[in-house]
C-alpha atoms as a PDB file:
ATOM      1  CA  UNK A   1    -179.764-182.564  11.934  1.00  0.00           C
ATOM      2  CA  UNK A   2    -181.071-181.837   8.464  1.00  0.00           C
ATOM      3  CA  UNK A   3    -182.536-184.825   7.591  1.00  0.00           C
ATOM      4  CA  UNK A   4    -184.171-185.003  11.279  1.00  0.00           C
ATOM      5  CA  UNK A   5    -185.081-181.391  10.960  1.00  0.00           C
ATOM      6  CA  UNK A   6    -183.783-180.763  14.307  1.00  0.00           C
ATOM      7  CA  UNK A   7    -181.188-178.683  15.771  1.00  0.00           C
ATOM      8  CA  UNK A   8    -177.731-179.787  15.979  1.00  0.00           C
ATOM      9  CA  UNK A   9    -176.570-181.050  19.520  1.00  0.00           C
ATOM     10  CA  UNK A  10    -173.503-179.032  19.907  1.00  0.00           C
ATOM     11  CA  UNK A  11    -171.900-180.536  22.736  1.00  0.00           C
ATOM     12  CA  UNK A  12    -172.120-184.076  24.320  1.00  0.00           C
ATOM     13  CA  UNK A  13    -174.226-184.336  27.702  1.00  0.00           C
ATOM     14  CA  UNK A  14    -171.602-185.489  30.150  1.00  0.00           C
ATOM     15  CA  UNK A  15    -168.914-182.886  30.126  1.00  0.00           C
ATOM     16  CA  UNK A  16    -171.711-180.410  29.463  1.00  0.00           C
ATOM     17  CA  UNK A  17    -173.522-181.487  32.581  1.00  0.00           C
ATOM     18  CA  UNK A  18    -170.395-181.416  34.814  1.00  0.00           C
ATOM     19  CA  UNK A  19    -169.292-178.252  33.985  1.00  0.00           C
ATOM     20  CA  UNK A  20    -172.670-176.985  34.482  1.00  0.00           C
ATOM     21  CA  UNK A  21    -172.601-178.323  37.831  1.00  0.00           C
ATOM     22  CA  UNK A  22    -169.195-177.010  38.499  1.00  0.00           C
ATOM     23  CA  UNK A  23    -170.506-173.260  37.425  1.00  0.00           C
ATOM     24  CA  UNK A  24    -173.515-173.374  39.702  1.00  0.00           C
ATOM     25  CA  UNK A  25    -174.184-173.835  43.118  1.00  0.00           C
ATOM     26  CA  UNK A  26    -177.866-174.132  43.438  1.00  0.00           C
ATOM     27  CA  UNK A  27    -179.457-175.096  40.402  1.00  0.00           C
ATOM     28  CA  UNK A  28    -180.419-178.209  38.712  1.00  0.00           C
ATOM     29  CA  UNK A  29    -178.581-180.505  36.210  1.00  0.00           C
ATOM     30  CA  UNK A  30    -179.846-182.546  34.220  1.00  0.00           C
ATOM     31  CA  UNK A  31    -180.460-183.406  30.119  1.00  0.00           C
ATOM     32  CA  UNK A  32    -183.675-183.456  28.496  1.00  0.00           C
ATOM     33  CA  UNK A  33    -182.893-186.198  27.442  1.00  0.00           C
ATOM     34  CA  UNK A  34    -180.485-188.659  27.174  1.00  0.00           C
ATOM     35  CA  UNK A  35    -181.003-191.776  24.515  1.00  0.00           C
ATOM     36  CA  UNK A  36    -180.714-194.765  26.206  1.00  0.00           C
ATOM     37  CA  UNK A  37    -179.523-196.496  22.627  1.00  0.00           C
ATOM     38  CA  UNK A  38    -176.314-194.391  22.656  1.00  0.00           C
ATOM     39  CA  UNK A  39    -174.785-195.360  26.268  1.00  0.00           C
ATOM     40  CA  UNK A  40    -173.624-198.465  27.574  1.00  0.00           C
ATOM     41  CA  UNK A  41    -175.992-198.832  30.928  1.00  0.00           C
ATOM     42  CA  UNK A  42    -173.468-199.132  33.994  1.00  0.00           C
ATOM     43  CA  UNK A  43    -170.776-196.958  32.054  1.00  0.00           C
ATOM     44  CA  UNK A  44    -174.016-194.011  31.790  1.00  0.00           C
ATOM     45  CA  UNK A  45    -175.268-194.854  35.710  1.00  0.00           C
ATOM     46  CA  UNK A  46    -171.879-194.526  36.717  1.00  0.00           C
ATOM     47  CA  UNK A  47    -171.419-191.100  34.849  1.00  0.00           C
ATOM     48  CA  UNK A  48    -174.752-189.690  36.201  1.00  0.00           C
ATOM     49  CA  UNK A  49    -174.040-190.630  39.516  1.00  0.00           C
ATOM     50  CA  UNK A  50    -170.648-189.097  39.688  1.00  0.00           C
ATOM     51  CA  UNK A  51    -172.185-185.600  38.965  1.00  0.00           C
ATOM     52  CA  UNK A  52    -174.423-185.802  41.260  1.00  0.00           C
ATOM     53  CA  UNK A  53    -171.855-186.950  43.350  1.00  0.00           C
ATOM     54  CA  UNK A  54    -169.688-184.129  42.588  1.00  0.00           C
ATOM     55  CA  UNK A  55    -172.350-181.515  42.303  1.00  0.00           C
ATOM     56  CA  UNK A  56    -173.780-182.068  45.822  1.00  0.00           C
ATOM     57  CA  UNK A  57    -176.854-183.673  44.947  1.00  0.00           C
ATOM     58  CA  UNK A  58    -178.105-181.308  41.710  1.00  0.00           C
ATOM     59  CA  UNK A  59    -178.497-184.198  39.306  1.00  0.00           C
ATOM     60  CA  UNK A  60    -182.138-183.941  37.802  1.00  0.00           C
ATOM     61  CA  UNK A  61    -181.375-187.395  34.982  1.00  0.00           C
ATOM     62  CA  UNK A  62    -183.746-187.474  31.807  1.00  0.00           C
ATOM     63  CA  UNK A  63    -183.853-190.895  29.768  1.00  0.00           C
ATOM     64  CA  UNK A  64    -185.784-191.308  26.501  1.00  0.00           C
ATOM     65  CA  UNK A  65    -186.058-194.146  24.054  1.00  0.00           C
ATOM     66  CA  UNK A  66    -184.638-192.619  20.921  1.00  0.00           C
ATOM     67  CA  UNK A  67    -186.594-191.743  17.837  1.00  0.00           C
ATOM     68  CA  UNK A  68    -184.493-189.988  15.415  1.00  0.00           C
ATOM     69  CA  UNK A  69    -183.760-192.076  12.417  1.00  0.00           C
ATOM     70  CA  UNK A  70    -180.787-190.233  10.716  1.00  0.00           C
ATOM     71  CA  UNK A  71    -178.931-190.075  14.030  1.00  0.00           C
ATOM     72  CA  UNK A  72    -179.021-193.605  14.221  1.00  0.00           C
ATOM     73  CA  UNK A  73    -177.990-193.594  10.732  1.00  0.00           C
ATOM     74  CA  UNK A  74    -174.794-191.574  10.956  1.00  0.00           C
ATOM     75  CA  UNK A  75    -173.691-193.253  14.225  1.00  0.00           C
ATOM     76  CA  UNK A  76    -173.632-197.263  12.828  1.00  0.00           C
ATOM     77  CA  UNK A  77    -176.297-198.009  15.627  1.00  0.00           C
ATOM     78  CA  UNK A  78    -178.906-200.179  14.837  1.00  0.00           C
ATOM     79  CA  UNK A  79    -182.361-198.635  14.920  1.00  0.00           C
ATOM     80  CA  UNK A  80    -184.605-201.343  17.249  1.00  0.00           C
ATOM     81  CA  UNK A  81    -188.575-201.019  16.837  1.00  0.00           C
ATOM     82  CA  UNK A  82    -190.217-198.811  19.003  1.00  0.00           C
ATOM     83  CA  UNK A  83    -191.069-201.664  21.458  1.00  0.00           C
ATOM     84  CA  UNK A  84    -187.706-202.716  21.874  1.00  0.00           C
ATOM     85  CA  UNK A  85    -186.420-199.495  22.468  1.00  0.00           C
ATOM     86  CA  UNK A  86    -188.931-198.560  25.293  1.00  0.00           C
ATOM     87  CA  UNK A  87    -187.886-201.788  27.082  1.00  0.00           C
ATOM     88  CA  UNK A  88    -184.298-200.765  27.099  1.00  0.00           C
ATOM     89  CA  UNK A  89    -185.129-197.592  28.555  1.00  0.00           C
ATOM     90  CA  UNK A  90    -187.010-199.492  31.174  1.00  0.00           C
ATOM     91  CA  UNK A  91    -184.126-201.228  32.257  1.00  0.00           C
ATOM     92  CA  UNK A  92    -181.857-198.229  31.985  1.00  0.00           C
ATOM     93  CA  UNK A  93    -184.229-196.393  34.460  1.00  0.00           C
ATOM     94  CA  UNK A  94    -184.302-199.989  36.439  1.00  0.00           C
ATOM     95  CA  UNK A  95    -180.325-199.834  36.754  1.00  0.00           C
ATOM     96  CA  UNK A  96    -180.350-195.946  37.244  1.00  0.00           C
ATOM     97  CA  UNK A  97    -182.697-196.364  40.619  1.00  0.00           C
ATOM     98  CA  UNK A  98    -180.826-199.530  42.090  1.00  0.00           C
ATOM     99  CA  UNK A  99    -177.156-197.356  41.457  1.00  0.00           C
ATOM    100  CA  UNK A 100    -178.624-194.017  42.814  1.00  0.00           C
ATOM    101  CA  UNK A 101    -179.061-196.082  45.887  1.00  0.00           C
ATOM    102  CA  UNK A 102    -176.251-197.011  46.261  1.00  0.00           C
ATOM    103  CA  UNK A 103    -176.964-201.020  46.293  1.00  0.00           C
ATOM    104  CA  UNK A 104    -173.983-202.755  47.837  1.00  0.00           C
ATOM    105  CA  UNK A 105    -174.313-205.730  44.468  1.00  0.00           C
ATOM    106  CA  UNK A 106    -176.154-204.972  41.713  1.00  0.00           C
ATOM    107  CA  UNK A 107    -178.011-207.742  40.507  1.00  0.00           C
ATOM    108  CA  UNK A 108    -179.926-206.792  37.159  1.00  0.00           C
ATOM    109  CA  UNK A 109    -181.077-209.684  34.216  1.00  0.00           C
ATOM    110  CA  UNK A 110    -183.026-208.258  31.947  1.00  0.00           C
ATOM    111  CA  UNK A 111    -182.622-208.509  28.352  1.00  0.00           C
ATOM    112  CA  UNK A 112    -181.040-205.396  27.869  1.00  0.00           C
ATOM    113  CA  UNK A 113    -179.481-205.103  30.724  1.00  0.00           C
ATOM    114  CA  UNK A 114    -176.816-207.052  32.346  1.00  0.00           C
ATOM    115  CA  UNK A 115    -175.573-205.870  35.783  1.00  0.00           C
ATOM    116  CA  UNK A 116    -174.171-208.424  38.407  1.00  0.00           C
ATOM    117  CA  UNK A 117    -171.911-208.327  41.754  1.00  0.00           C
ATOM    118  CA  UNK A 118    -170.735-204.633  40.852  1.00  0.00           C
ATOM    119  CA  UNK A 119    -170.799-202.055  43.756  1.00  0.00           C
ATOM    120  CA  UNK A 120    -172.853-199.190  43.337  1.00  0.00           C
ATOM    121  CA  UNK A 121    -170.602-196.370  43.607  1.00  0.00           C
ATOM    122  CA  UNK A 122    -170.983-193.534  44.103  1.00  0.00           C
ATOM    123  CA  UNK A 123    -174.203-193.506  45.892  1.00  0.00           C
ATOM    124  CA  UNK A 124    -176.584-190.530  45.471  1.00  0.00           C
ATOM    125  CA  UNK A 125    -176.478-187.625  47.885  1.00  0.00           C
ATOM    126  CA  UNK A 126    -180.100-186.812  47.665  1.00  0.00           C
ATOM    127  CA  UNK A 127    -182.608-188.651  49.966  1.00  0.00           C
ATOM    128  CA  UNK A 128    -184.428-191.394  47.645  1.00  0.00           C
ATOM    129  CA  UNK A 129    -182.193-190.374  44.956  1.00  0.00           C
ATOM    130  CA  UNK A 130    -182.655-187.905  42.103  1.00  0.00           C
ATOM    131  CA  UNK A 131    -186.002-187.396  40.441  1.00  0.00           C
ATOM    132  CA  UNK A 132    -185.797-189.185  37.059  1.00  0.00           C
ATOM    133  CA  UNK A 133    -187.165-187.490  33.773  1.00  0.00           C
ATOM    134  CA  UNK A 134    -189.071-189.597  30.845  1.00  0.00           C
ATOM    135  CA  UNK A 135    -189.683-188.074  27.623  1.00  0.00           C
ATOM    136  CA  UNK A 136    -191.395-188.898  25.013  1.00  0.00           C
ATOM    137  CA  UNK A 137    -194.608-188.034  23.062  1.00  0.00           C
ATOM    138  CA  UNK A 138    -196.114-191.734  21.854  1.00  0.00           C
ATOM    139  CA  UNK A 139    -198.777-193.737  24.056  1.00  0.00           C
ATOM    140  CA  UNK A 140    -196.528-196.441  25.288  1.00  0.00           C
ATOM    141  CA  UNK A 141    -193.582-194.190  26.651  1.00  0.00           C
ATOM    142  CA  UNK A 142    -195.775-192.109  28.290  1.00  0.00           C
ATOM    143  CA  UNK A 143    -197.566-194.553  29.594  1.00  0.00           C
ATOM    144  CA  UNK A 144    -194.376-196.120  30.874  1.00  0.00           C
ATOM    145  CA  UNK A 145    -192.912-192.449  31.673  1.00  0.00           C
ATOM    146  CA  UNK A 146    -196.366-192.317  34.287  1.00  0.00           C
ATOM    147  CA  UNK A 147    -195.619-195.656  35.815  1.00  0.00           C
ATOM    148  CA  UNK A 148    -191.721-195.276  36.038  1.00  0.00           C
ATOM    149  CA  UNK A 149    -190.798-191.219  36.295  1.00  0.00           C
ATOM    150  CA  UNK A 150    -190.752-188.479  38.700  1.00  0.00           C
ATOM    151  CA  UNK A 151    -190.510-186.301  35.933  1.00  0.00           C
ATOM    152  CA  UNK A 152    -192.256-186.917  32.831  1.00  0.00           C
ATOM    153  CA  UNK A 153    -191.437-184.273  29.761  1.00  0.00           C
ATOM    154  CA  UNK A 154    -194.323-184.224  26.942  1.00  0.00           C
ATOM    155  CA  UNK A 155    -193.091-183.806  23.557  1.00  0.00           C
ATOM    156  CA  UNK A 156    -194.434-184.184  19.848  1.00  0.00           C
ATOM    157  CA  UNK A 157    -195.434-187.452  18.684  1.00  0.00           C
ATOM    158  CA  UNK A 158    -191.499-188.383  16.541  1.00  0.00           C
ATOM    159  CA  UNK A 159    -192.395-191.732  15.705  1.00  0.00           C
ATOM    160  CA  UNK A 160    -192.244-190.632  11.983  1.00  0.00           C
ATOM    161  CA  UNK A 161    -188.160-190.518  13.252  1.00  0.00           C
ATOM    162  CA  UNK A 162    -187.944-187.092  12.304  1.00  0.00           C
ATOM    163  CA  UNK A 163    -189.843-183.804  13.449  1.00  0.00           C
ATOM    164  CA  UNK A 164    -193.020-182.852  10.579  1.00  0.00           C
ATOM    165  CA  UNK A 165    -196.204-182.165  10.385  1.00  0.00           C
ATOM    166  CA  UNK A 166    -197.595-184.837  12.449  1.00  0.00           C
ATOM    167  CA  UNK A 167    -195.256-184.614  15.226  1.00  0.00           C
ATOM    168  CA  UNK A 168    -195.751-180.740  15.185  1.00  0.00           C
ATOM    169  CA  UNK A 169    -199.249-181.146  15.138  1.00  0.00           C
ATOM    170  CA  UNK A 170    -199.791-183.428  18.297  1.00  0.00           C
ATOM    171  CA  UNK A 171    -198.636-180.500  20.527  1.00  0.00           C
ATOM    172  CA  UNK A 172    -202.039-178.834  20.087  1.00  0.00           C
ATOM    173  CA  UNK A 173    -204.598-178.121  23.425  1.00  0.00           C
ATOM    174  CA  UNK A 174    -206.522-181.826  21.941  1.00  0.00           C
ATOM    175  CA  UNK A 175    -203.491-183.802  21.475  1.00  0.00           C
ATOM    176  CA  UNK A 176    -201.665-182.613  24.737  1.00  0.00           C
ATOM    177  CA  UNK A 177    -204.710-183.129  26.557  1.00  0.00           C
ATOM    178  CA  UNK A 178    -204.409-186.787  25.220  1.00  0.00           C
ATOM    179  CA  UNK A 179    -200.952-187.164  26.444  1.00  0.00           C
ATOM    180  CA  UNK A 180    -201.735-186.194  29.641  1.00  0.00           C
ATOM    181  CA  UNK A 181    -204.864-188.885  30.015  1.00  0.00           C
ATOM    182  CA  UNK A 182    -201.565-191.578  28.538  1.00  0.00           C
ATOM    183  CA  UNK A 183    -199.126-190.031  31.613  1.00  0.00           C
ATOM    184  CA  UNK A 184    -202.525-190.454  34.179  1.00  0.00           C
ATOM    185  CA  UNK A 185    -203.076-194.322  32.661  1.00  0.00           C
ATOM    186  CA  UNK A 186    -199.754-195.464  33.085  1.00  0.00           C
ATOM    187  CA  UNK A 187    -199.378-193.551  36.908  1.00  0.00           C
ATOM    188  CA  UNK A 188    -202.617-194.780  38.361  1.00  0.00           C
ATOM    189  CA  UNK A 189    -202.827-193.510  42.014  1.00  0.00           C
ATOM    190  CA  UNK A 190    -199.335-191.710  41.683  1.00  0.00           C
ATOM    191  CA  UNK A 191    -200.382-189.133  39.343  1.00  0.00           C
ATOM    192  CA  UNK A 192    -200.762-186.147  42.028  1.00  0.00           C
ATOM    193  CA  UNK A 193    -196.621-187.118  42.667  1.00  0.00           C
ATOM    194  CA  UNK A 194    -195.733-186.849  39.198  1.00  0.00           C
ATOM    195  CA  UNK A 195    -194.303-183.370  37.583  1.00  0.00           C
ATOM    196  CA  UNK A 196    -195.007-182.988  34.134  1.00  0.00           C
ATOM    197  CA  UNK A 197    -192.819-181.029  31.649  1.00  0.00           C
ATOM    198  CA  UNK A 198    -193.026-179.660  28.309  1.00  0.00           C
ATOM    199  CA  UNK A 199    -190.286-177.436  26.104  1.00  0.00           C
ATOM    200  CA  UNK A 200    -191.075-174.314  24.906  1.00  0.00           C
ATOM    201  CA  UNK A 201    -190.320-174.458  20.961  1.00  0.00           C
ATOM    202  CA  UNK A 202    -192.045-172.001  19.874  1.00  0.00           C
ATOM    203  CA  UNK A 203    -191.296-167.957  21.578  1.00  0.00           C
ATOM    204  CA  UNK A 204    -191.576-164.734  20.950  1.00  0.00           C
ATOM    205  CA  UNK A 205    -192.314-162.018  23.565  1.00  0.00           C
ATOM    206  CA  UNK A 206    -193.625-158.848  22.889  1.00  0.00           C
ATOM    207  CA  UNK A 207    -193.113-155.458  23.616  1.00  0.00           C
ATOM    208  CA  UNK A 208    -197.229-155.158  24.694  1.00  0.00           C
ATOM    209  CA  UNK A 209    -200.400-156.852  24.083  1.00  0.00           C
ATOM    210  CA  UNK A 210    -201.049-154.754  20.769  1.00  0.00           C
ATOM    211  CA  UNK A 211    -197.969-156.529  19.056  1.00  0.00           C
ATOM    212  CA  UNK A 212    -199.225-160.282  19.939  1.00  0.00           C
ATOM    213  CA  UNK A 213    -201.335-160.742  17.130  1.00  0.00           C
ATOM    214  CA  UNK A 214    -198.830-159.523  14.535  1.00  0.00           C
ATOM    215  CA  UNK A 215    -196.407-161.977  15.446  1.00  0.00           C
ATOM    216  CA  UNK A 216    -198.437-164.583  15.967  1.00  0.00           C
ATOM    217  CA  UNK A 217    -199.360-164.336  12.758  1.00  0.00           C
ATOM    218  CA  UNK A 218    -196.473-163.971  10.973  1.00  0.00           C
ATOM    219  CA  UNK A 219    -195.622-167.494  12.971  1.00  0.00           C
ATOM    220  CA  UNK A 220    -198.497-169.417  12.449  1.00  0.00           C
ATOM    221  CA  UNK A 221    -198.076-168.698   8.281  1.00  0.00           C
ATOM    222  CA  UNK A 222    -194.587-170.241   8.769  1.00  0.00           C
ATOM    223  CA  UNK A 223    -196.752-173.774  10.473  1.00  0.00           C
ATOM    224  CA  UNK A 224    -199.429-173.219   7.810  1.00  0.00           C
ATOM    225  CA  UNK A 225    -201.594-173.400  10.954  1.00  0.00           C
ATOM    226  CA  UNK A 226    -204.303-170.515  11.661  1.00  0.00           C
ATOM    227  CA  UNK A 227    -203.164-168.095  14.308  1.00  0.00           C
ATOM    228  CA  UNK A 228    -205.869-169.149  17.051  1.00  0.00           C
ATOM    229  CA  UNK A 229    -204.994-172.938  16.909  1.00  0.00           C
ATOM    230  CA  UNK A 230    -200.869-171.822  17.344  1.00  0.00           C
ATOM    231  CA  UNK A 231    -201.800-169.314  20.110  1.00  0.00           C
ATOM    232  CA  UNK A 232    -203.456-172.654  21.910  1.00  0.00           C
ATOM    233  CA  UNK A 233    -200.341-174.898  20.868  1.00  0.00           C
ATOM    234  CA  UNK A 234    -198.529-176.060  24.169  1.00  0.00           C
ATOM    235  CA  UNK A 235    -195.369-175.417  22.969  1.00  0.00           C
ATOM    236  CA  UNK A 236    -195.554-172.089  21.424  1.00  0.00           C
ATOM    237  CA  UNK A 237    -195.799-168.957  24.243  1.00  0.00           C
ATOM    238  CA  UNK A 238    -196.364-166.078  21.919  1.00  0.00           C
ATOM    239  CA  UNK A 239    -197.260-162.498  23.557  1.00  0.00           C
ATOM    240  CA  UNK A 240    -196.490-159.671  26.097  1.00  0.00           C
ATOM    241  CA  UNK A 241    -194.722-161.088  29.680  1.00  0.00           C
ATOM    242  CA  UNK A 242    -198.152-160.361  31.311  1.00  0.00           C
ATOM    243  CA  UNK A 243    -199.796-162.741  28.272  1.00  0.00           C
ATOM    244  CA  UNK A 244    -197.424-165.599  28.185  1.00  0.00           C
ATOM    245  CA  UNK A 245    -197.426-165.290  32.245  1.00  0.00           C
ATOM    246  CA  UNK A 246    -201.229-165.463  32.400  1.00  0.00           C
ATOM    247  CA  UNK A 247    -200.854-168.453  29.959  1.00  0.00           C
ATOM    248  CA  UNK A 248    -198.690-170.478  31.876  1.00  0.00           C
ATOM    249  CA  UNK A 249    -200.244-170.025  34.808  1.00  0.00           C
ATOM    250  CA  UNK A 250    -203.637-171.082  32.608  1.00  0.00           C
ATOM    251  CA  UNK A 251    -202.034-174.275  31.451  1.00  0.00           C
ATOM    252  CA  UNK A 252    -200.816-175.398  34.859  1.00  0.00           C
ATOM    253  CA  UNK A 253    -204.188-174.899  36.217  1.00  0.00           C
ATOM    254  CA  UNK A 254    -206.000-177.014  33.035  1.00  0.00           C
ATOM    255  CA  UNK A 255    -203.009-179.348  32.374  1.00  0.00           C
ATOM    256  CA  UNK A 256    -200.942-180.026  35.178  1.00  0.00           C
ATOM    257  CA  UNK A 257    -197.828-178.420  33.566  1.00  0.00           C
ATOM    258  CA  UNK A 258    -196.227-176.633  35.683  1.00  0.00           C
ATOM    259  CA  UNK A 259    -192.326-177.391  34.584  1.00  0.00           C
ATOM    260  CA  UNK A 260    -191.334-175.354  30.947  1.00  0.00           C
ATOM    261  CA  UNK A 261    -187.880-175.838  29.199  1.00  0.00           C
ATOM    262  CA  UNK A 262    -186.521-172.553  27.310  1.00  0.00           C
ATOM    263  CA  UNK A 263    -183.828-172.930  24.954  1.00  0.00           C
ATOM    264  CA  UNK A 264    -180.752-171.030  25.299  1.00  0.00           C
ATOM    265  CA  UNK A 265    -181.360-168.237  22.634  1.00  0.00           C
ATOM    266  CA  UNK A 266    -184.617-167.621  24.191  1.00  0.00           C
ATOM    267  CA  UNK A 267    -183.544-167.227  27.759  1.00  0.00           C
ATOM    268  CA  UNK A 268    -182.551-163.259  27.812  1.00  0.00           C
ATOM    269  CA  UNK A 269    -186.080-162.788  26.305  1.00  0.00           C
ATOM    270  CA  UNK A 270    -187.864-164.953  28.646  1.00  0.00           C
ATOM    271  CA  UNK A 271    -186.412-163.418  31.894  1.00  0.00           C
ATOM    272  CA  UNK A 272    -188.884-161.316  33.403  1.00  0.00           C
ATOM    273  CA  UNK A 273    -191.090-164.431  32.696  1.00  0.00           C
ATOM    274  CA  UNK A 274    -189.256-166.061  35.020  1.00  0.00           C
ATOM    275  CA  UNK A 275    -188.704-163.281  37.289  1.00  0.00           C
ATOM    276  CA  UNK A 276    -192.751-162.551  37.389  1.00  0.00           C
ATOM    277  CA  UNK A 277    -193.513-166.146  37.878  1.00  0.00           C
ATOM    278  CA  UNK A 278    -190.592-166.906  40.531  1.00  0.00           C
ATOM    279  CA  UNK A 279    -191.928-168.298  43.878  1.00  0.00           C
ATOM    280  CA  UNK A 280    -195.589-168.901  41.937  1.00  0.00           C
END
């Protein structure tokens, strides 16, 4: 986690999931998102479609390509080129449709993946199966994320294989703006069906308006960034519950974002967010 300077994953995805799922009744389950580098395909289809098997249909499944280098490291798994990485993922997804099916024989012979005479089991409770999340932040997986997803999450830009200065810095209004025109080149006509998603890193709300700028700039000297161009940075939502409400609703209107992830130590703060913005 240091090396990657990223926050440690605490827990592993597949018991976390399931007893999510087995806590809730209503909501959604899903990870945001699962390497496809780590998992052996049928063996993580199989697992994904048994909660939302079990859950009643609440599986919302997020696949990525994999991008930190020291994970890699301390796991013993070889670290493919980018290229070869994005097609496994494309043939995870590939499997991950055909099982959520249900398809009586599998029948997959790609070059990743390796499927053939197996019974997809269990089937997927939800009509056309669940929507399936892409993430990523580099042309080619979003690009692939607009052809292939239901779901596409925007991140940074990790193809240094750690999160810096570059990464960081592709989350600004320009280089979102870019990621989006990727997502629309790779979806074509099905843009309009497509739900894009990005993670809210960067949060503080404030008491009132007056404190916003205070913060805001006691942030952006931590980014070495000026306080205008992290106010604008689509993953930072920095002010007041009216402010950070009036910018959400901004960016959905400009950007098409209309799906925000909060981390856990955020969520008591970003409540009445929520609350404001439920049913909008």
């Amino acid at each position: 986690a240091e090396a990657a300077s990223h926050p440690p994953q605490v827990v592993a995805a597949i018991p976390a999931m399931m007893s999510a799922a087995d806590l809730t009744s209503t909501i959604k389950i899903g990870a945001r998102v699962m390497c496809c580098d780590y998992h052996q395909p049928v063996v993580l289809a199989k697992s994904l479609a048994t909660i939302d098997f079990l859950s009643g249909g609440r599986l919302e499944p997020g696949y990525g390509a994999g991008w930190i280098t020291s994970e890699y490291d301390a796991m013993g798994i070889p670290m493919d080129r980018p290229g070869v990485r994005i097609d496994r993922m494309i043939e995870h997804v590939e499997l991950a449709r055909a099982y959520f099916a249900g398809t009586p024989e599998l029948d997959q012979r790609g070059e990743h993946v390796q499927v053939t005479g197996m019974g997809a089991l269990p089937a997927s409770p939800q009509p056309g199966g669940p929507k399936i999340m892409i993430g990523g932040g580099s042309p080619r997986v979003l690009k692939t994320a607009g052809r292939l997803a239901d779901i596409v999450s925007i991140n940074f830009d990790n193809s240094a294989g750690k999160i810096g200065a570059h990464g960081i810095g592709s989350g600004t209004a320009d280089g979102t703006m870019q990621k989006v025109d990727w997502i629309k080149e790779g979806a074509g006509d099905r843009f309009d069906e497509i739900e894009l998603e990005i993670g809210g890193y960067f949060i503080a709300v404030t008491p009132d308006a007056s404190a916003t700028p205070d913060v805001l700039a006691t942030m952006a000297k931590g980014f070495a960034m000026p306080p205008d161009v992290l106010a604008q940075h689509m993953h930072t939502l920095v002010g007041s519950v009216d402010e950070i409400c009036e910018t959400l609703e901004a960016r959905r209107e400009r950007y098409g974002i209309s799906y925000v992830n909060i981390a856990a130590r955020n969520m008591k703060a970003f409540a009445p967010v929520v609350e404001r913005l439920n049913g909008n």
